[in-house]
Every structure is written in structure tokens, then in C-alpha cells.
PDB file of N, CA and C in Angstrom:
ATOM      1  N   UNK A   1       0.857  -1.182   0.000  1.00  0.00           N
ATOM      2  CA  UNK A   1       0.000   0.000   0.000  1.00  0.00           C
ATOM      3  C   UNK A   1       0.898   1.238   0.000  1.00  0.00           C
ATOM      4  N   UNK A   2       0.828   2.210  -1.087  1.00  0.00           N
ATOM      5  CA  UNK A   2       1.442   3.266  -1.224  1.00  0.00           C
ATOM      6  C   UNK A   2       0.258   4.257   0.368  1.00  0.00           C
ATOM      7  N   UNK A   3       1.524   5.351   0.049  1.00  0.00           N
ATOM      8  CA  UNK A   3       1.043   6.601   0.863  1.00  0.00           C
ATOM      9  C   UNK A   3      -0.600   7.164   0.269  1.00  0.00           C
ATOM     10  N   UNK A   4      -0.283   7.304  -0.991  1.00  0.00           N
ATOM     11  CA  UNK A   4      -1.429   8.193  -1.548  1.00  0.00           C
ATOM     12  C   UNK A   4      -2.812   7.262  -1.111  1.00  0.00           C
ATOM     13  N   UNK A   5      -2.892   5.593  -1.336  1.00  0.00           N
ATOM     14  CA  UNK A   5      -3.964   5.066  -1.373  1.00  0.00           C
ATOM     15  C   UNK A   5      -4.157   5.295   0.068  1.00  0.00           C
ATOM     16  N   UNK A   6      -2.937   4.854   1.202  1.00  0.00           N
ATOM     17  CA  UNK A   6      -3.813   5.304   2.767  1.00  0.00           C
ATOM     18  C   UNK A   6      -4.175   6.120   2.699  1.00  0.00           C
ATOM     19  N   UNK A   7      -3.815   7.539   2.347  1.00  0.00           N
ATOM     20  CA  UNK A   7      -4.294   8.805   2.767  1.00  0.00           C
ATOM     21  C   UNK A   7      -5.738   8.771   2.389  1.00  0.00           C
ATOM     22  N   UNK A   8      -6.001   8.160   1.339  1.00  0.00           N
ATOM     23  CA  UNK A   8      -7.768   8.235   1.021  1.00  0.00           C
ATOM     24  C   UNK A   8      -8.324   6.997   1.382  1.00  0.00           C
ATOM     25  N   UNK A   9      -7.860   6.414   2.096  1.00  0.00           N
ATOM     26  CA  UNK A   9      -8.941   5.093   2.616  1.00  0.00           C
ATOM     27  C   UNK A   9      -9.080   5.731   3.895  1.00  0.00           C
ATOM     28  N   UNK A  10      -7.830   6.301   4.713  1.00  0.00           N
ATOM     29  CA  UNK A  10      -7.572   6.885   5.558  1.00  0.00           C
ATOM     30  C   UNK A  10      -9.455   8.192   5.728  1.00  0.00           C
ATOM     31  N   UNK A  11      -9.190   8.775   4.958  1.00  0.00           N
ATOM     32  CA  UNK A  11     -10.219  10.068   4.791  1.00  0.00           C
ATOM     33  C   UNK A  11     -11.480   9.200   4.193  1.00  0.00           C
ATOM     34  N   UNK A  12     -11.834   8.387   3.664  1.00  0.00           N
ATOM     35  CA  UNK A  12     -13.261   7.447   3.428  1.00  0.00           C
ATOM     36  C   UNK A  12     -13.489   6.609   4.777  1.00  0.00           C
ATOM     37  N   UNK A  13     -12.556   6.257   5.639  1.00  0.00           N
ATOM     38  CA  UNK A  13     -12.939   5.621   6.734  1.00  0.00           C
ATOM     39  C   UNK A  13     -13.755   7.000   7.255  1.00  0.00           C
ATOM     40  N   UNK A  14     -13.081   7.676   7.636  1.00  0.00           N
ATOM     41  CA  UNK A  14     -13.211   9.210   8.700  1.00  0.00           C
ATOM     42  C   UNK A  14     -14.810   9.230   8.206  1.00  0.00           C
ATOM     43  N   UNK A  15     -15.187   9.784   6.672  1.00  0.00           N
ATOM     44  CA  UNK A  15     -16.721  10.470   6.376  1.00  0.00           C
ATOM     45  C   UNK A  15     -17.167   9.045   6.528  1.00  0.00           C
ATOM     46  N   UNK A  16     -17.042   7.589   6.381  1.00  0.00           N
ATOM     47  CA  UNK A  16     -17.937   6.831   6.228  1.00  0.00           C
ATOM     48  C   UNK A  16     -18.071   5.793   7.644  1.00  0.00           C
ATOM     49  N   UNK A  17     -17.207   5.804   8.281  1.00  0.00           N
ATOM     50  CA  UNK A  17     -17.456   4.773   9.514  1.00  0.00           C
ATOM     51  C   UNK A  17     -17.291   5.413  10.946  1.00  0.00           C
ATOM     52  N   UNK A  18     -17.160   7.142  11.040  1.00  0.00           N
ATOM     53  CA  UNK A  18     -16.509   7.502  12.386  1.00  0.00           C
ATOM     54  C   UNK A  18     -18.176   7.917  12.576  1.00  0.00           C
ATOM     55  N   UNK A  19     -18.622   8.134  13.798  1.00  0.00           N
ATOM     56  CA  UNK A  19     -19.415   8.635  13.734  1.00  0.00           C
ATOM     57  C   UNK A  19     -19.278  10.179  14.811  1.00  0.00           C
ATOM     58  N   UNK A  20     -20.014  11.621  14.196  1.00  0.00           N
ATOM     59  CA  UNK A  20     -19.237  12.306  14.827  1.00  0.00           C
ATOM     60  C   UNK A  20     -20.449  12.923  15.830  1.00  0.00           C
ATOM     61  N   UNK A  21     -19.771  13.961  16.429  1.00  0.00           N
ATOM     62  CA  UNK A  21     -20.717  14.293  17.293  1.00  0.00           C
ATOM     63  C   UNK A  21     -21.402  15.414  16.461  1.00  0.00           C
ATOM     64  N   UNK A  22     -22.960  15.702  17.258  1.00  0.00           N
ATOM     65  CA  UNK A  22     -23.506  16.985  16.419  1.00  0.00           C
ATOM     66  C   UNK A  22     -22.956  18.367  16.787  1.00  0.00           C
ATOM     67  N   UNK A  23     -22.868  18.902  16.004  1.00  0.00           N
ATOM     68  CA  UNK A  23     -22.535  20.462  15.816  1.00  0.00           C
ATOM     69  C   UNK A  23     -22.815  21.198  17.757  1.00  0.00           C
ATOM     70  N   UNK A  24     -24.351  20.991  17.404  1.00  0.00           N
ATOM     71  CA  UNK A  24     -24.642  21.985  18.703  1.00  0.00           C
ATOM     72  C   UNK A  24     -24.177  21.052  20.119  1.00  0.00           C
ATOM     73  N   UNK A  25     -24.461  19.738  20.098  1.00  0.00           N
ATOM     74  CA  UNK A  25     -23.981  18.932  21.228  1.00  0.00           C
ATOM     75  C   UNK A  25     -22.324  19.381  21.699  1.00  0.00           C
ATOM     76  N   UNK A  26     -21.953  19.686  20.381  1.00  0.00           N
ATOM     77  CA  UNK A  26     -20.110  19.285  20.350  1.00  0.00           C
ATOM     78  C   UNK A  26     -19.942  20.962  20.866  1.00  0.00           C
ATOM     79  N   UNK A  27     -20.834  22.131  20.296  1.00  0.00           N
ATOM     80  CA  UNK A  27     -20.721  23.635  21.186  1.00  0.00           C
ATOM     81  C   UNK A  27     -20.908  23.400  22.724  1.00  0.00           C
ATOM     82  N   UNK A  28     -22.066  22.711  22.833  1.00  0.00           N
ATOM     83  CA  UNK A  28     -22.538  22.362  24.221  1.00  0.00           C
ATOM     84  C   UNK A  28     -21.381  22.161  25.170  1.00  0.00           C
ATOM     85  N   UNK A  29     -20.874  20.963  24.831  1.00  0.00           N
ATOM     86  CA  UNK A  29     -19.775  20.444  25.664  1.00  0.00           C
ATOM     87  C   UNK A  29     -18.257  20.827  25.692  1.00  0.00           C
ATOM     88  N   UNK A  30     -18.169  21.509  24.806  1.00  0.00           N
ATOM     89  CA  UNK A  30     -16.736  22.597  24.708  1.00  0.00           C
ATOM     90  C   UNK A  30     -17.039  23.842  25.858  1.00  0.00           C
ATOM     91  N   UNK A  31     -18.790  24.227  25.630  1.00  0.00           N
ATOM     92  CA  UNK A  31     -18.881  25.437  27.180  1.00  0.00           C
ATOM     93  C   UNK A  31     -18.479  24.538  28.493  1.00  0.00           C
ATOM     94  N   UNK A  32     -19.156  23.449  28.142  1.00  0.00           N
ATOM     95  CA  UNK A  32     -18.802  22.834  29.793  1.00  0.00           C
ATOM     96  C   UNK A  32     -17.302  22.598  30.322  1.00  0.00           C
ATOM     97  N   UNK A  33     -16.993  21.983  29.156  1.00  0.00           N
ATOM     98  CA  UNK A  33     -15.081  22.045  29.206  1.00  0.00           C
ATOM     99  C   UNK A  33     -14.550  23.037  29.592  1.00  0.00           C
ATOM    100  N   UNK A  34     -15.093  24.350  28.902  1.00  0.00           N
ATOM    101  CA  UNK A  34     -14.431  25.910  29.296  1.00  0.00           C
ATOM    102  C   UNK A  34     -14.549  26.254  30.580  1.00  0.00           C
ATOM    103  N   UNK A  35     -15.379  25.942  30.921  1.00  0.00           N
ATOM    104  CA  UNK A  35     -16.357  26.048  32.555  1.00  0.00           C
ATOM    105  C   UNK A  35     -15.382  25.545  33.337  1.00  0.00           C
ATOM    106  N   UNK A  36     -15.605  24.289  33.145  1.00  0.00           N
ATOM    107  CA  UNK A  36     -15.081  23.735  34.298  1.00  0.00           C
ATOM    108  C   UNK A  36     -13.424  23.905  34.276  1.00  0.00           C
ATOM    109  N   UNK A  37     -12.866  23.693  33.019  1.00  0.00           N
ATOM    110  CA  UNK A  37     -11.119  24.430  33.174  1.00  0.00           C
ATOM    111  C   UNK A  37     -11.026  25.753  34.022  1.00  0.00           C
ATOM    112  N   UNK A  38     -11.976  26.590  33.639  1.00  0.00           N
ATOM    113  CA  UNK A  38     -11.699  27.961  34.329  1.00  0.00           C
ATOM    114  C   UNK A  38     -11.794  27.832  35.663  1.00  0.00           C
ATOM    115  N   UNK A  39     -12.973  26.913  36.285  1.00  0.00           N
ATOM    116  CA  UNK A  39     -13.142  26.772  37.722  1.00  0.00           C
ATOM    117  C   UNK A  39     -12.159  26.196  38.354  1.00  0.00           C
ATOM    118  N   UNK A  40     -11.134  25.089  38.005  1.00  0.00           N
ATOM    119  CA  UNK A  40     -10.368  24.320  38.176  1.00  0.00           C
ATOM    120  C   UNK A  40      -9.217  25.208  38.303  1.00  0.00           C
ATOM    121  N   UNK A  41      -9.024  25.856  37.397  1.00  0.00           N
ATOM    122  CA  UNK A  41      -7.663  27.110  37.595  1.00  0.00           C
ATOM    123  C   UNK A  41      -8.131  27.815  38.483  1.00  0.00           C
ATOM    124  N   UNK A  42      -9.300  28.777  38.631  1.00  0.00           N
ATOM    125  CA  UNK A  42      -9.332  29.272  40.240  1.00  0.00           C
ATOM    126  C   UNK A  42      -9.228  28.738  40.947  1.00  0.00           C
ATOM    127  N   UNK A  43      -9.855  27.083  41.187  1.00  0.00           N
ATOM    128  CA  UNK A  43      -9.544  26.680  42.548  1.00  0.00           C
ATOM    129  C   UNK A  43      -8.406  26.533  42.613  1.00  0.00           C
ATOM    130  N   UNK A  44      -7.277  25.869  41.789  1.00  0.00           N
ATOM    131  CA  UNK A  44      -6.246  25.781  41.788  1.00  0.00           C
ATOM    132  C   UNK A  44      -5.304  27.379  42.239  1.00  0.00           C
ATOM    133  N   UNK A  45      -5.531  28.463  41.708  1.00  0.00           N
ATOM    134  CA  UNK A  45      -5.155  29.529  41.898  1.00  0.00           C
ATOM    135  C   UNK A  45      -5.140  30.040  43.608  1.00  0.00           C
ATOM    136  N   UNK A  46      -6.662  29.913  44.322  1.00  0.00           N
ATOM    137  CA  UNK A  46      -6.672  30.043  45.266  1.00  0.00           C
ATOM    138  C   UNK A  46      -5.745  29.373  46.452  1.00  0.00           C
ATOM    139  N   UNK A  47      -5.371  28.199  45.926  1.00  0.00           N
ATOM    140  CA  UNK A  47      -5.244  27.367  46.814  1.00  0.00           C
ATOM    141  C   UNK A  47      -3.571  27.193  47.091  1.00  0.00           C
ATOM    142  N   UNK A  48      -3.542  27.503  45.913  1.00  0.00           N
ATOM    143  CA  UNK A  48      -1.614  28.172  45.738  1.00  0.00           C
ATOM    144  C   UNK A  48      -1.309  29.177  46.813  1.00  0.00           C
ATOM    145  N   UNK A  49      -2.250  30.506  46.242  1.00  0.00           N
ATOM    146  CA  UNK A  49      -2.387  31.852  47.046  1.00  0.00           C
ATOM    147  C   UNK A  49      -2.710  31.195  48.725  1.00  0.00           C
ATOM    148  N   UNK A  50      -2.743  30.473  49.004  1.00  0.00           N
ATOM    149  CA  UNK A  50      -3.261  30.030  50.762  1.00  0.00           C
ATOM    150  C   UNK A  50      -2.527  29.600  50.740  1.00  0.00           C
ATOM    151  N   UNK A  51      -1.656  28.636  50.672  1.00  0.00           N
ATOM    152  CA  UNK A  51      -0.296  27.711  50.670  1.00  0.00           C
ATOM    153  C   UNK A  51       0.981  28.951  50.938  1.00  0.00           C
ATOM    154  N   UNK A  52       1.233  29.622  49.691  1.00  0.00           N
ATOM    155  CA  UNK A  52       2.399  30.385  49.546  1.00  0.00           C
ATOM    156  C   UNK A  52       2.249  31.848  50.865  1.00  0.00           C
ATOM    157  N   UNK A  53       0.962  31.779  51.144  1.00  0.00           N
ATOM    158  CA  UNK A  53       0.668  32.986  52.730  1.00  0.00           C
ATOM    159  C   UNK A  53       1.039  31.765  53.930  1.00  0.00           C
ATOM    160  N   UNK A  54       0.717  30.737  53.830  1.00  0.00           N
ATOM    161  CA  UNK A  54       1.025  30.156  54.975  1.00  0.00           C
ATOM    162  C   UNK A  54       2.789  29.635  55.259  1.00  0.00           C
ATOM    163  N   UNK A  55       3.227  29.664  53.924  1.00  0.00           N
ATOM    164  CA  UNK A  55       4.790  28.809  53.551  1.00  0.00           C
ATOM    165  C   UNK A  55       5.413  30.257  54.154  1.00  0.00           C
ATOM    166  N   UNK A  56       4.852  31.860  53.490  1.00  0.00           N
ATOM    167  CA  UNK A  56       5.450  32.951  53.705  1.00  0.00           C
ATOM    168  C   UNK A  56       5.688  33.088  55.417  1.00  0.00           C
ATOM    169  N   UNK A  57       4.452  32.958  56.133  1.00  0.00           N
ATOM    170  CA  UNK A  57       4.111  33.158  57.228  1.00  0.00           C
ATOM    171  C   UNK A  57       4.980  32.751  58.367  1.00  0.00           C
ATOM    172  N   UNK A  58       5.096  30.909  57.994  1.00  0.00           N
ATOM    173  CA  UNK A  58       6.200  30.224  58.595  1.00  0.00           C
ATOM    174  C   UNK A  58       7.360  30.921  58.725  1.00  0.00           C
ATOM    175  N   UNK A  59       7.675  30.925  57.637  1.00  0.00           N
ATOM    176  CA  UNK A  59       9.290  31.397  57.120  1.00  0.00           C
ATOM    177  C   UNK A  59       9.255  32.652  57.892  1.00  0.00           C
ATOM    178  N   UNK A  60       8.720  33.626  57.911  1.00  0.00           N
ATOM    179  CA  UNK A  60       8.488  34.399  58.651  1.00  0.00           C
ATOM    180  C   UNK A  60       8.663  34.465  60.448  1.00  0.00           C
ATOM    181  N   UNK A  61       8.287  33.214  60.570  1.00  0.00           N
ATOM    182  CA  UNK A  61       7.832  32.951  61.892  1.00  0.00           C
ATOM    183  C   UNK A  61       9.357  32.646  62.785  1.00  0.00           C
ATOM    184  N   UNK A  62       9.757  31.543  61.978  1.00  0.00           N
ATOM    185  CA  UNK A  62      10.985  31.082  62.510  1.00  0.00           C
ATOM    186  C   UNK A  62      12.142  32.126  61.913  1.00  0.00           C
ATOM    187  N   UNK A  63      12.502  33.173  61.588  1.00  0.00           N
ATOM    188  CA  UNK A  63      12.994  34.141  61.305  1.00  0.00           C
ATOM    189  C   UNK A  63      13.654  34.986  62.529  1.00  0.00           C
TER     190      UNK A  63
END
């Protein structure tokens, strides 16, 4: 099997046997993805910011 014939059995599998998701389902669940990444980095953010006041604090302490 040359290159050229995979590349198009390759691309006839894809339109004829993948099945994809719908348009608005696939918007749907990219907001939820966005969502929840963003929430995940604040919590993550916060939780840094409480750590690095308490690591400061120490260090501080025994000073």
C-alpha cells in the first residue's frame, strides 16, 4: 500500500465509519469544558495563594 492510497482510505474511513458528534452537542460540551477548566484554575489559583501565605508566614515565623 502506497502513501497516496492510505491517505484516502484513511479520509473514506473518517466520512464513512466515524461517527461524529452533532454540531450543537459538540458547542454544548466545549462550554462545559471551558467552565469547568476555568473553575479548576481558580480553585487551583486560590489554593496556591493560601499555601504560599502560609509557607510565607512560617518562614516568617521562625525568622
Amino acid at each position: 500500500m502506497n502513501i497516496v492510497s492510505y491517505i484516502k482510505e484513511s479520509f473514506s474511513e473518517l466520512k464513512e465509519h466515524v461517527s461524529w458528534t452533532a454540531l450543537p452537542e459538540l458547542s454544548n460540551l466545549t462550554v462545559v469544558v471551558l467552565l469547568f477548566s476555568i473553575i479548576f484554575a481558580a480553585l487551583i489559583w486560590v489554593a496556591d495563594s493560601i499555601l504560599s501565605q502560609i509557607i510565607k508566614f512560617y518562614f516568617d515565623f521562625i525568622n
